[in-house]
PDB file of N, CA and C in Angstrom:
ATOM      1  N   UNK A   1       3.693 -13.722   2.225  1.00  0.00           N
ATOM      2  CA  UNK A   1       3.063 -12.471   1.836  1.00  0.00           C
ATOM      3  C   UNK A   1       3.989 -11.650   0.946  1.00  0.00           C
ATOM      4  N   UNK A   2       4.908 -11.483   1.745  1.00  0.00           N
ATOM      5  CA  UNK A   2       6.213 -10.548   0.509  1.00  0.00           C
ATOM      6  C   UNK A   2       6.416 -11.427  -0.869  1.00  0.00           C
ATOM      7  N   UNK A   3       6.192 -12.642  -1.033  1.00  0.00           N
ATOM      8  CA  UNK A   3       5.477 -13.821  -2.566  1.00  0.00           C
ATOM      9  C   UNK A   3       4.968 -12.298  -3.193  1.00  0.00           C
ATOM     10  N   UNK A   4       4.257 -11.462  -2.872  1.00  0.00           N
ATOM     11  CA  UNK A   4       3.042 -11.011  -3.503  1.00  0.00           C
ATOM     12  C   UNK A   4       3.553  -9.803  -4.618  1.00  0.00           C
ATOM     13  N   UNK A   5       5.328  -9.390  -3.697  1.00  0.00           N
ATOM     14  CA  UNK A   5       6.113  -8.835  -4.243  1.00  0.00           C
ATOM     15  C   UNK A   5       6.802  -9.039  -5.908  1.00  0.00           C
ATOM     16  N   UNK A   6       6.537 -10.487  -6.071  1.00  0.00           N
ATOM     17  CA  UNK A   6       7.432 -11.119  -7.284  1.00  0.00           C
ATOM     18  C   UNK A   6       6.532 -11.093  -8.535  1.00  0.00           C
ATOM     19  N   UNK A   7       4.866 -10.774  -7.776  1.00  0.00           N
ATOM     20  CA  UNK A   7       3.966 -11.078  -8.632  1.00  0.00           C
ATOM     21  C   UNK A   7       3.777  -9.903  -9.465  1.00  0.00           C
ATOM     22  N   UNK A   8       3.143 -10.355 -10.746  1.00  0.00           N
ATOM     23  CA  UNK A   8       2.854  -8.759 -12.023  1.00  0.00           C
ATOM     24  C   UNK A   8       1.843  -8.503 -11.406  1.00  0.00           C
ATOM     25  N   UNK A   9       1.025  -8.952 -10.754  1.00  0.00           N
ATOM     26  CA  UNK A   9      -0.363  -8.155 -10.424  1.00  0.00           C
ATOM     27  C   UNK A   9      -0.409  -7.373  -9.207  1.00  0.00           C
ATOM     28  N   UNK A  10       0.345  -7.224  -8.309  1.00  0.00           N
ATOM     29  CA  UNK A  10       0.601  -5.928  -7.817  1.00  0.00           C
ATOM     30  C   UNK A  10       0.877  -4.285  -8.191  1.00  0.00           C
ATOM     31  N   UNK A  11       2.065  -4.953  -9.202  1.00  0.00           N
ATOM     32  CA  UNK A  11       2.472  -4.104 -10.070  1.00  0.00           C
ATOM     33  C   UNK A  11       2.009  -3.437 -11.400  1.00  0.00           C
ATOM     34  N   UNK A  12       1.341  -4.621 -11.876  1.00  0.00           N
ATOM     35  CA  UNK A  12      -0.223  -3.957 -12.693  1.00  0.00           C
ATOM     36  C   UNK A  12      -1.299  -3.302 -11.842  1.00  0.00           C
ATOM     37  N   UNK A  13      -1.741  -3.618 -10.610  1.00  0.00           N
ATOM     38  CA  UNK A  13      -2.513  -2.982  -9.956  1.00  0.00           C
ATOM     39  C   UNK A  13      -2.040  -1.323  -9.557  1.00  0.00           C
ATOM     40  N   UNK A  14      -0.763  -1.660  -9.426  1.00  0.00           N
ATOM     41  CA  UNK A  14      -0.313   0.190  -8.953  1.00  0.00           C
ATOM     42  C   UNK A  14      -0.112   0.976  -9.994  1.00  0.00           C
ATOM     43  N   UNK A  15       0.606   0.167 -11.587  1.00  0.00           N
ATOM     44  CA  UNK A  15       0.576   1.018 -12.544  1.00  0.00           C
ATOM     45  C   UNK A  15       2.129   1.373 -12.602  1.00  0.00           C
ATOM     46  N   UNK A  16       3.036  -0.034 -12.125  1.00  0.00           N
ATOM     47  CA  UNK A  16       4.716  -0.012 -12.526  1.00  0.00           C
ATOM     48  C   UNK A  16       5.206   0.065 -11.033  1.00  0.00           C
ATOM     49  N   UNK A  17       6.545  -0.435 -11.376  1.00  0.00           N
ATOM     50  CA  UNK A  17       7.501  -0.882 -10.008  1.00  0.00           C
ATOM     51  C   UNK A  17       7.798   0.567  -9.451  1.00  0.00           C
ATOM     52  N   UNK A  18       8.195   1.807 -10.113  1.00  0.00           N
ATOM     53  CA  UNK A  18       8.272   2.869  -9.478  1.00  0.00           C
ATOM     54  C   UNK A  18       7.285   2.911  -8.660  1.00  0.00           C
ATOM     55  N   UNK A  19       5.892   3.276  -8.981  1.00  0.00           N
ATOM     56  CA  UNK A  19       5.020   3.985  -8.768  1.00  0.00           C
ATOM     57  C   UNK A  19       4.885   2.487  -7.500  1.00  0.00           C
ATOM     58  N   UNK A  20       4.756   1.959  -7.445  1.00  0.00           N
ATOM     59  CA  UNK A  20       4.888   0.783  -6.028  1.00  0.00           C
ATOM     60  C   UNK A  20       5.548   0.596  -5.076  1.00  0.00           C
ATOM     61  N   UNK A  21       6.851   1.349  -5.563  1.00  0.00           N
ATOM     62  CA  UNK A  21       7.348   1.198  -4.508  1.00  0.00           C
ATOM     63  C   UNK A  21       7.432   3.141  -3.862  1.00  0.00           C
ATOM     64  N   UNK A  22       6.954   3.760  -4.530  1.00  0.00           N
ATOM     65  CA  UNK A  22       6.614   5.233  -4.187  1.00  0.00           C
ATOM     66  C   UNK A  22       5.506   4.921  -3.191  1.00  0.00           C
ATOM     67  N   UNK A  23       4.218   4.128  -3.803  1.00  0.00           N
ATOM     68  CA  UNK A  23       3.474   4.070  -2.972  1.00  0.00           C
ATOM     69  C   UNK A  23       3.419   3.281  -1.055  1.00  0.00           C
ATOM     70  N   UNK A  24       4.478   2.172  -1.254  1.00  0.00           N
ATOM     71  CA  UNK A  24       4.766   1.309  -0.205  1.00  0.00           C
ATOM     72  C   UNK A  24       5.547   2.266   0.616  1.00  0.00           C
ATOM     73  N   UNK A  25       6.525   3.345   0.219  1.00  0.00           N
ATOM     74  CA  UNK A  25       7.475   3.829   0.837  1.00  0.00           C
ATOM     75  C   UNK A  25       6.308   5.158   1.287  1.00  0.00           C
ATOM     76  N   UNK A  26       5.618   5.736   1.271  1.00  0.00           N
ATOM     77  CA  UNK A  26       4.203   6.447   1.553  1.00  0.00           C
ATOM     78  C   UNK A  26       3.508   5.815   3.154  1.00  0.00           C
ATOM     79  N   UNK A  27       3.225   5.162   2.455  1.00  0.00           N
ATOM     80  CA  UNK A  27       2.120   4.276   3.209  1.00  0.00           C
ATOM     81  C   UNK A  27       3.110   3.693   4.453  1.00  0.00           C
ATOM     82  N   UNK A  28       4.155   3.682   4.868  1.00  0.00           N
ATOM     83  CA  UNK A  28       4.944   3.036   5.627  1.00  0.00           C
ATOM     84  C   UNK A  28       5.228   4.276   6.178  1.00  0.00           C
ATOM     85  N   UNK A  29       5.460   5.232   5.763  1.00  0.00           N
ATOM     86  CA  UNK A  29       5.977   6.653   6.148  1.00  0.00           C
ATOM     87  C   UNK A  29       4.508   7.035   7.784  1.00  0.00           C
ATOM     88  N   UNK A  30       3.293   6.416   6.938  1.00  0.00           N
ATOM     89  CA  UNK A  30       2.361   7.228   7.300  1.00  0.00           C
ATOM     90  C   UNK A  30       1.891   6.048   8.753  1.00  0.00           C
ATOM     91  N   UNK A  31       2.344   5.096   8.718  1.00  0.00           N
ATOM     92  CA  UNK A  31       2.043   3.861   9.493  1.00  0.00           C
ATOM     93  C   UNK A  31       3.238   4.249  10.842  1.00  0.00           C
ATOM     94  N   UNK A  32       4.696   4.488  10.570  1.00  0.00           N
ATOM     95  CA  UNK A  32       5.354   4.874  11.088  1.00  0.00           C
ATOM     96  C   UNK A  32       5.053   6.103  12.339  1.00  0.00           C
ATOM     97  N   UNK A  33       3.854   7.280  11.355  1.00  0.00           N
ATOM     98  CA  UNK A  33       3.529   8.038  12.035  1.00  0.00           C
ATOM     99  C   UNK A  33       2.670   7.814  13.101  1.00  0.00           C
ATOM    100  N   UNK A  34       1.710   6.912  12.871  1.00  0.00           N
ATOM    101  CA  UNK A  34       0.770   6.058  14.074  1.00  0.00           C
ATOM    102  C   UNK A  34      -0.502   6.122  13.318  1.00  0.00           C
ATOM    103  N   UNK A  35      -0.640   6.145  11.662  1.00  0.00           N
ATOM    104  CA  UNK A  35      -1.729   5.811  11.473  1.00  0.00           C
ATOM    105  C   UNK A  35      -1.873   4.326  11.442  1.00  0.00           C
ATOM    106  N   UNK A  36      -3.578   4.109  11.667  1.00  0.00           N
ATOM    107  CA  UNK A  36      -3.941   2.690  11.802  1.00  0.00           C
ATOM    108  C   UNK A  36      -3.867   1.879  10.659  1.00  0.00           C
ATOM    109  N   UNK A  37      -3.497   0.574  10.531  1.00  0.00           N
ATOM    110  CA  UNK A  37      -3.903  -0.128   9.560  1.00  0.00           C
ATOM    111  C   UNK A  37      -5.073  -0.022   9.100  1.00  0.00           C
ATOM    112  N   UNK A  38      -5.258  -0.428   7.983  1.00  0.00           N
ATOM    113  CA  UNK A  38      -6.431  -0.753   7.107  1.00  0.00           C
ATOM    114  C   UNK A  38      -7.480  -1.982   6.614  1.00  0.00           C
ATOM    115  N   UNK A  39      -6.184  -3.138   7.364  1.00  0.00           N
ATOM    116  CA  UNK A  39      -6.379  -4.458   7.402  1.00  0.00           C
ATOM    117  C   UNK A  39      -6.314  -5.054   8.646  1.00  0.00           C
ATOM    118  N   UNK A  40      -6.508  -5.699   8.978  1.00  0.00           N
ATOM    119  CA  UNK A  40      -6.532  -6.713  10.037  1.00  0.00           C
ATOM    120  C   UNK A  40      -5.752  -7.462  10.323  1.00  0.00           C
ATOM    121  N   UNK A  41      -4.210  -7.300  10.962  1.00  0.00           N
ATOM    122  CA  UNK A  41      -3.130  -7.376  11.282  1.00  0.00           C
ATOM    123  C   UNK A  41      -3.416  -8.943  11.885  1.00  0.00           C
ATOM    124  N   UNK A  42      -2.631  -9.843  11.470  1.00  0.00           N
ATOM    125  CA  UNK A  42      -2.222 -11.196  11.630  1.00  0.00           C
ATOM    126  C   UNK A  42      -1.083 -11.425  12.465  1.00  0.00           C
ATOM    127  N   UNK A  43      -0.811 -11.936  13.293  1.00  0.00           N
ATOM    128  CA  UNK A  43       0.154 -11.934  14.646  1.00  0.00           C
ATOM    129  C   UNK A  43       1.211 -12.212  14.066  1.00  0.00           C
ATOM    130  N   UNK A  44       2.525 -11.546  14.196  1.00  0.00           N
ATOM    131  CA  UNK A  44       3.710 -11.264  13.158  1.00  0.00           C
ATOM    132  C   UNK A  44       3.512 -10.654  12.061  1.00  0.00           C
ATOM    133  N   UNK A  45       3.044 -10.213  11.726  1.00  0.00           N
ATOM    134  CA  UNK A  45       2.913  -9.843  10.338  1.00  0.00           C
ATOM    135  C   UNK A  45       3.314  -8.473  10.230  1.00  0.00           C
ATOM    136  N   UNK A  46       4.631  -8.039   9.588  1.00  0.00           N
ATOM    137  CA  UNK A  46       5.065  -6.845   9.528  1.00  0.00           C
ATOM    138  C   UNK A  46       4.753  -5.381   8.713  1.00  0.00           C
ATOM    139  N   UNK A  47       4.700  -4.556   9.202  1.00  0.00           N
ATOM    140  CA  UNK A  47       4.698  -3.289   8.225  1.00  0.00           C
ATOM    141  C   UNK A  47       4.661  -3.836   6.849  1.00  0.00           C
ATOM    142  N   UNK A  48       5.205  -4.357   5.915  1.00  0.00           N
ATOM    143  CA  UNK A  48       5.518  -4.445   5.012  1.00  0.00           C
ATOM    144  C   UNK A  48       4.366  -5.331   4.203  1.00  0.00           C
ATOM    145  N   UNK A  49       4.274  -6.179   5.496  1.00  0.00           N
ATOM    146  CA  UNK A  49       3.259  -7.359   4.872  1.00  0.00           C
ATOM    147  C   UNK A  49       2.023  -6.965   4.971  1.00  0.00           C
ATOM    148  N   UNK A  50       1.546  -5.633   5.915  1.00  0.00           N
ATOM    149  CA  UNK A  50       0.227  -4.556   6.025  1.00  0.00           C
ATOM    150  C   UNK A  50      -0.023  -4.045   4.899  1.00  0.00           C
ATOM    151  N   UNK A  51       1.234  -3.589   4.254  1.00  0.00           N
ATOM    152  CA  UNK A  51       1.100  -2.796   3.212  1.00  0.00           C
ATOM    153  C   UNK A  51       0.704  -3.291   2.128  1.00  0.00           C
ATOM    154  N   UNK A  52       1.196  -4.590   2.080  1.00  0.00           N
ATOM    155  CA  UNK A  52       0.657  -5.307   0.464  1.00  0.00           C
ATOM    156  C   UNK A  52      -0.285  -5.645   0.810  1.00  0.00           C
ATOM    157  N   UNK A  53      -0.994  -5.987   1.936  1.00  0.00           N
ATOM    158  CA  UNK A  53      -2.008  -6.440   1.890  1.00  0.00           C
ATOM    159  C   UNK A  53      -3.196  -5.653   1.272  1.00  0.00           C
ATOM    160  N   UNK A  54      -3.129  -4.356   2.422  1.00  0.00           N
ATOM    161  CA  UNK A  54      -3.774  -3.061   1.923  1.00  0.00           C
ATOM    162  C   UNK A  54      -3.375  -2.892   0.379  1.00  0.00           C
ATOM    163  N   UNK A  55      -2.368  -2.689  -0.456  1.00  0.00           N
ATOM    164  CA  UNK A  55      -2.673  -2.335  -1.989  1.00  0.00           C
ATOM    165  C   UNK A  55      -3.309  -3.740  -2.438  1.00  0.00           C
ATOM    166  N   UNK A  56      -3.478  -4.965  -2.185  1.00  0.00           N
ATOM    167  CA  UNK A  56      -3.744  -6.141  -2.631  1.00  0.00           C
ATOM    168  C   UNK A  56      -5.316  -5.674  -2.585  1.00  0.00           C
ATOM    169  N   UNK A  57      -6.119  -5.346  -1.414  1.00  0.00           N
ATOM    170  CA  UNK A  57      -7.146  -5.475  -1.019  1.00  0.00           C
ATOM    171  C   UNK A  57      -7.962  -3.904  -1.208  1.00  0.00           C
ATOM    172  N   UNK A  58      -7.183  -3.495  -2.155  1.00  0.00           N
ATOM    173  CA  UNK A  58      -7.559  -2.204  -3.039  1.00  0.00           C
ATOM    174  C   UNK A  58      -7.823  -1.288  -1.622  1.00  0.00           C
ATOM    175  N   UNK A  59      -6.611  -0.723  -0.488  1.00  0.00           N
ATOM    176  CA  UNK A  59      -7.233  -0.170   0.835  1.00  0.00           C
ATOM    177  C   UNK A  59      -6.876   1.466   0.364  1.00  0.00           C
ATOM    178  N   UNK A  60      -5.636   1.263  -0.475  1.00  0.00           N
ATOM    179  CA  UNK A  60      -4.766   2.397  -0.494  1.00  0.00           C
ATOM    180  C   UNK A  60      -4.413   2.585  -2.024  1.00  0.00           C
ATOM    181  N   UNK A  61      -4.315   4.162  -2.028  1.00  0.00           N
ATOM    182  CA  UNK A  61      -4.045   4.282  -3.924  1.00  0.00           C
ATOM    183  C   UNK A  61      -3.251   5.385  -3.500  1.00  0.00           C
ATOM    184  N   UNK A  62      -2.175   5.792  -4.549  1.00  0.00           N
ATOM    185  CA  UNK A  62      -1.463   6.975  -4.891  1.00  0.00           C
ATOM    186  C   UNK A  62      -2.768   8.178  -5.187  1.00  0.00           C
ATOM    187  N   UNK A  63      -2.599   9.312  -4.429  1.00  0.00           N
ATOM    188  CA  UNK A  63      -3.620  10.124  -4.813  1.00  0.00           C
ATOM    189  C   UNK A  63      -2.815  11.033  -5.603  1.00  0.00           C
ATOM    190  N   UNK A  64      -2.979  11.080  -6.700  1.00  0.00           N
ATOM    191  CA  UNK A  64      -2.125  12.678  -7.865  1.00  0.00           C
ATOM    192  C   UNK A  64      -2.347  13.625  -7.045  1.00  0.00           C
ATOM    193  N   UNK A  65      -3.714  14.027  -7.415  1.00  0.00           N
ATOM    194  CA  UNK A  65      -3.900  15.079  -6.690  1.00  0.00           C
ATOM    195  C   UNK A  65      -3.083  15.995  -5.805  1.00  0.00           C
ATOM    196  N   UNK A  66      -2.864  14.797  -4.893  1.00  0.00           N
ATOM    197  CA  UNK A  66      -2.613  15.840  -3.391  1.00  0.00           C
ATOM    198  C   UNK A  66      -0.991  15.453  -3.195  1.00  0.00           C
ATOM    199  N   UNK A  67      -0.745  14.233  -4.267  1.00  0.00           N
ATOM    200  CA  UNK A  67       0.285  13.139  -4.018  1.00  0.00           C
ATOM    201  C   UNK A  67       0.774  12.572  -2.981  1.00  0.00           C
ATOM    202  N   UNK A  68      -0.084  11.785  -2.877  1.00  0.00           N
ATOM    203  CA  UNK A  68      -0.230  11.484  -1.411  1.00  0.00           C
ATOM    204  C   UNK A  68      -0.893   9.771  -1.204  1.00  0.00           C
ATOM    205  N   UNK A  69      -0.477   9.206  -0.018  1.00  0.00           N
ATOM    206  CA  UNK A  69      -1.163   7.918  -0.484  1.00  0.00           C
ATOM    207  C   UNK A  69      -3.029   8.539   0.267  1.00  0.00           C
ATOM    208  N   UNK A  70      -3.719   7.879  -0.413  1.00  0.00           N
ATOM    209  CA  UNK A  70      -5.513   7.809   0.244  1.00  0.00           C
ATOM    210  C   UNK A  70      -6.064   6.895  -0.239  1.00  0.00           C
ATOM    211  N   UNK A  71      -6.837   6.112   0.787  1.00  0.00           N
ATOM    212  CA  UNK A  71      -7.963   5.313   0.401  1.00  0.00           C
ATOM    213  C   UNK A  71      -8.660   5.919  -0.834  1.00  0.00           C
ATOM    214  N   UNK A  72      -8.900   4.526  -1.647  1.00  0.00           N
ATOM    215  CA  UNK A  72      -9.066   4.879  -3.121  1.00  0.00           C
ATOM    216  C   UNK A  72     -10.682   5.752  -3.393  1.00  0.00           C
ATOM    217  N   UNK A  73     -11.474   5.770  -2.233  1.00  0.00           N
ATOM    218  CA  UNK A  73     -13.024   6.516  -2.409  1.00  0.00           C
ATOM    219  C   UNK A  73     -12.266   8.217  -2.511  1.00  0.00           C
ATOM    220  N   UNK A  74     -11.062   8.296  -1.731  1.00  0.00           N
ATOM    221  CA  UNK A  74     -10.632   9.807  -1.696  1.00  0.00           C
ATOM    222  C   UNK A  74      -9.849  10.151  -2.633  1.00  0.00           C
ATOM    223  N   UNK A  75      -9.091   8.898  -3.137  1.00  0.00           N
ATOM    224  CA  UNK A  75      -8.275   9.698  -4.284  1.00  0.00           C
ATOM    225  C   UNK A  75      -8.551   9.840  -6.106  1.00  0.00           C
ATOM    226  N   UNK A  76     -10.191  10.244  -5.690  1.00  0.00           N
ATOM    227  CA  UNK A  76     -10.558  10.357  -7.219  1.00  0.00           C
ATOM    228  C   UNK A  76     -11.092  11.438  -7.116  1.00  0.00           C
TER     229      UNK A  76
END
């Protein structure tokens, strides 16, 4: 899963390595806090590997707005 890390299409999907790893470091912040996944957690499968999954599976976007991570229906 962290493979998914090496790939351009993550990083085309978020819009650059900053802005990806702003968003991963977000979204981990907020998982930390006890929000729920977004995906369907696979036995071992770490924080990290939630997270790409969720930006892989379009769960989570950088919201400008509020700057903030949100499911992408909220952050437009």
């Amino acid at each position: 899963m962290i493979e998914a890390l090496k790939d351009d299409a993550i990083i085309d999907k978020v819009g650059g390595r900053f802005k990806l790893a702003s968003l991963i470091h977000k979204r981990y912040n907020e998982l930390l806090q006890g929000s729920r996944p977004l995906v369907k957690r696979e036995e071992g499968m770490t924080d990290l590997e939630t997270i790409i999954e969720e930006i892989m599976q379009d769960k989570v976007a950088i919201d400008y707005a509020n700057s903030d991570v949100a499911a992408p229906d909220r952050a437009k």
